[in-house]
Protein backbone atom coordinates (compact mmCIF):
# COMPACT_ATOMS: atom_id res chain seq x y z
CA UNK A 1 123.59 112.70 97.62
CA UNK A 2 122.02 109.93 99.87
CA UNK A 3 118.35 109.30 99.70
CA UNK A 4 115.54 109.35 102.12
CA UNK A 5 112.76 107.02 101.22
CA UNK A 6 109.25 108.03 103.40
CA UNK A 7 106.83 105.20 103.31
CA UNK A 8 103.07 106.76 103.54
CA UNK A 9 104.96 109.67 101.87
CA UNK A 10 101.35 111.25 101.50
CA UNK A 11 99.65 110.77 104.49
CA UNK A 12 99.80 113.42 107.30
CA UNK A 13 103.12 112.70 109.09
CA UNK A 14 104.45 112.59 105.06
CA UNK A 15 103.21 115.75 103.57
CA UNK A 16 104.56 117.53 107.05
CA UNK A 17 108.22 116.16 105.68
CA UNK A 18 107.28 117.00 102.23
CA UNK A 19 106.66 120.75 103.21
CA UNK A 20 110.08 120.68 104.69
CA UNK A 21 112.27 118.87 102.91
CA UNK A 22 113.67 121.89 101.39
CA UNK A 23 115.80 122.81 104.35
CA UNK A 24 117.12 119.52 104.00
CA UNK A 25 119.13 119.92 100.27
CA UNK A 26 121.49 117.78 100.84
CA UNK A 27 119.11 114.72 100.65
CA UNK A 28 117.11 113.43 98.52
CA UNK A 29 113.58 112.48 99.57
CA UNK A 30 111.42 109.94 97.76
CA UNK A 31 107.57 109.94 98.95
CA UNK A 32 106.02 106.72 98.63
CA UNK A 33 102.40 106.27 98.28
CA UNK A 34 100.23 103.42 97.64
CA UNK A 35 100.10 104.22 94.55
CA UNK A 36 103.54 103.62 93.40
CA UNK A 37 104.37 100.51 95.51
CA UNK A 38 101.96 97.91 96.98
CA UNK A 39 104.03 97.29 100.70
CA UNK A 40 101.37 94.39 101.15
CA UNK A 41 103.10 92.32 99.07
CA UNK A 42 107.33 91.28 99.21
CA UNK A 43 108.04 91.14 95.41
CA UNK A 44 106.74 94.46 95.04
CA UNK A 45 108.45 95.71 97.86
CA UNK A 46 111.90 94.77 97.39
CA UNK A 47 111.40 95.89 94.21
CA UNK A 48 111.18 99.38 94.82
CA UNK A 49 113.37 99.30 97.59
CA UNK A 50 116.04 97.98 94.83
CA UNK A 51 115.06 100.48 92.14
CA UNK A 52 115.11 103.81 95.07
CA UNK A 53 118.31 102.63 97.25
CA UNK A 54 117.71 104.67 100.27
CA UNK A 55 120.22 105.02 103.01
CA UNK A 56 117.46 106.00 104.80
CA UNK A 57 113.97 105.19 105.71
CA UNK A 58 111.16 107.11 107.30
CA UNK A 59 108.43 104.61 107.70
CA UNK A 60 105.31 105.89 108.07
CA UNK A 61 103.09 103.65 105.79
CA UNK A 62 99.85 101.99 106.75
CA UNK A 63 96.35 100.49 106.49
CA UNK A 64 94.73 103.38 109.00
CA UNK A 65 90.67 104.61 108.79
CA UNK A 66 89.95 105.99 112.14
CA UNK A 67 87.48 104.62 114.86
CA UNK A 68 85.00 102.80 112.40
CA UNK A 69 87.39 101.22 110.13
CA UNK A 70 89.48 100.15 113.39
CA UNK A 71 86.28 98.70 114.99
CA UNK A 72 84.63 97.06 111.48
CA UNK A 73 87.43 95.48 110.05
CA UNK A 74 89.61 94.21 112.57
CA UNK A 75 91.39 91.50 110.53
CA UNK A 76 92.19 93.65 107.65
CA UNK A 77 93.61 95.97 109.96
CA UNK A 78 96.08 93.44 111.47
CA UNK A 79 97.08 91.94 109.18
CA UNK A 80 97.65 94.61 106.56
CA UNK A 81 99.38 96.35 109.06
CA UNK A 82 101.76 93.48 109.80
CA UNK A 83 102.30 92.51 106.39
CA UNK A 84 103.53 96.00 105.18
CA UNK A 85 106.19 96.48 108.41
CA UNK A 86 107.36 93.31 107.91
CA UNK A 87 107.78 93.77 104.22
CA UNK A 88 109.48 97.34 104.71
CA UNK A 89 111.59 95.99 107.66
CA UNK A 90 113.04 93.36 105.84
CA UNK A 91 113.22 95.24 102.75
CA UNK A 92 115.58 97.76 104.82
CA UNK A 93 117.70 95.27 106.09
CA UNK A 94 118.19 93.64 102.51
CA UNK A 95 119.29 96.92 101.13
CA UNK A 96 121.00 97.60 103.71
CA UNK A 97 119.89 100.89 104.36
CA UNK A 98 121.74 103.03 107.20
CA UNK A 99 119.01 103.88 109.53
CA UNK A 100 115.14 103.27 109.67
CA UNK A 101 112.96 105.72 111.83
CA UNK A 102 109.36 104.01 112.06
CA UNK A 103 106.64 105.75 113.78
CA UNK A 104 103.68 104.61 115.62
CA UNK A 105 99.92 105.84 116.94
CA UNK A 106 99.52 107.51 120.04
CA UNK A 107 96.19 104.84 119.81
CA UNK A 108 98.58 101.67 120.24
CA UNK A 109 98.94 103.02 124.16
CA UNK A 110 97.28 100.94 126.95
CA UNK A 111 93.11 102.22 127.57
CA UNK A 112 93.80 102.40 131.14
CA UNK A 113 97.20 104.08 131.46
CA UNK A 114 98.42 107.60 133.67
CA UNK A 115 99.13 110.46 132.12
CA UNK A 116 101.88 111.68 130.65
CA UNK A 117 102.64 109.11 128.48
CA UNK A 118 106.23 108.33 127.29
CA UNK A 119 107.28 105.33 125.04
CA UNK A 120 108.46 103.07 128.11
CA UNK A 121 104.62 102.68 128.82
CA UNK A 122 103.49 101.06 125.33
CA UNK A 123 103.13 97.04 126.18
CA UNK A 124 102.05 98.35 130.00
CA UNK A 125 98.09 96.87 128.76
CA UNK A 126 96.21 96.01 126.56
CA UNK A 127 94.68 99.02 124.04
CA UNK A 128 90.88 100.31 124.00
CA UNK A 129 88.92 97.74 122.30
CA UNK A 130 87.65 99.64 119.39
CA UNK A 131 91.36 99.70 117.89
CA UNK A 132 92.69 96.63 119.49
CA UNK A 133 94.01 95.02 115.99
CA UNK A 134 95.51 97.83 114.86
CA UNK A 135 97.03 98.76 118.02
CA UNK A 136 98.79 95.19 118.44
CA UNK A 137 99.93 95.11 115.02
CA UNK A 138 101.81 98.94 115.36
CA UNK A 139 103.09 97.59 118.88
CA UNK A 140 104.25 94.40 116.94
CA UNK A 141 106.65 97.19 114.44
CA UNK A 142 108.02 98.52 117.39
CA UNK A 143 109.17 95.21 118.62
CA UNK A 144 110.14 94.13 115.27
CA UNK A 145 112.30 97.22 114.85
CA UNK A 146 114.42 96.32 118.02
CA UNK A 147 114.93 93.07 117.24
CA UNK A 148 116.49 94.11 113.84
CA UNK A 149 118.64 96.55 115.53
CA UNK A 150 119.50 93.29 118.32
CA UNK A 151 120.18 90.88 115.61
């Protein structure tokens, strides 16, 4: 039976996956939290990655707060966010795991941008302000990701 490991396995995109994994039987889904596995730091990381073997990865995992957190602490919000993708990314490609699906924040999209928005638009600006950290560091996964799959 291969395994699906989902990063941020209880946040909201997580317990969505959680509530359907059943009409998935023939894989088994791990749900990380911060509670089992610190992403911030490598040793930790690899770690579990080790110990769980996905094939698979859902990552969903982050340092997110909303508006306030975004706007009051800007650093930890970068570089949290940066340290845990790169530690999962690299984590995945160690293991080798088959495929990695990461997901972003409709937030990381440019402040002045036309609507409907579609993927192709992401780097088309700079983000609002108030979540400029975070936004740059999400943006930063998504080029990470396709330089992974590149390399």
């Amino acid at each position: 039976m291969e395994t699906i490991l989902v990063t941020g396995g209880t946040g909201l995109i997580g317990s969505a996956i959680n509530r359907i994994k059943e009409n998935y039987p023939e894989y088994r889904f791990v749900f990380l939290s911060s509670k089992e596995c610190d992403l911030l730091k490598w040793e930790d990381t690899i770690a579990y990655f080790r110990k769980i073997s996905p094939d698979y990865v859902i990552h969903l995992a982050g340092n997110v707060g909303g508006l306030f957190k975004n706007m009051k602490f800007k650093v930890q919000m970068l570089e949290h966010n940066v340290l845990i993708n790169v530690n999962v990314l690299r984590a995945a490609h160690e293991i080798k795991v088959k495929k990695l699906i990461a997901c972003l924040s409709t937030c990381i999209f440019p402040d002045k941008i036309s609507y409907p928005i579609n993927e192709t638009m992401l780097h088309n600006g700079p983000p609002h302000f108030s979540n400029d950290a975070y936004a740059y560091a999400k943006r930063l996964l998504e080029i990470q990701c396709k330089s992974y799959q590149e390399q």
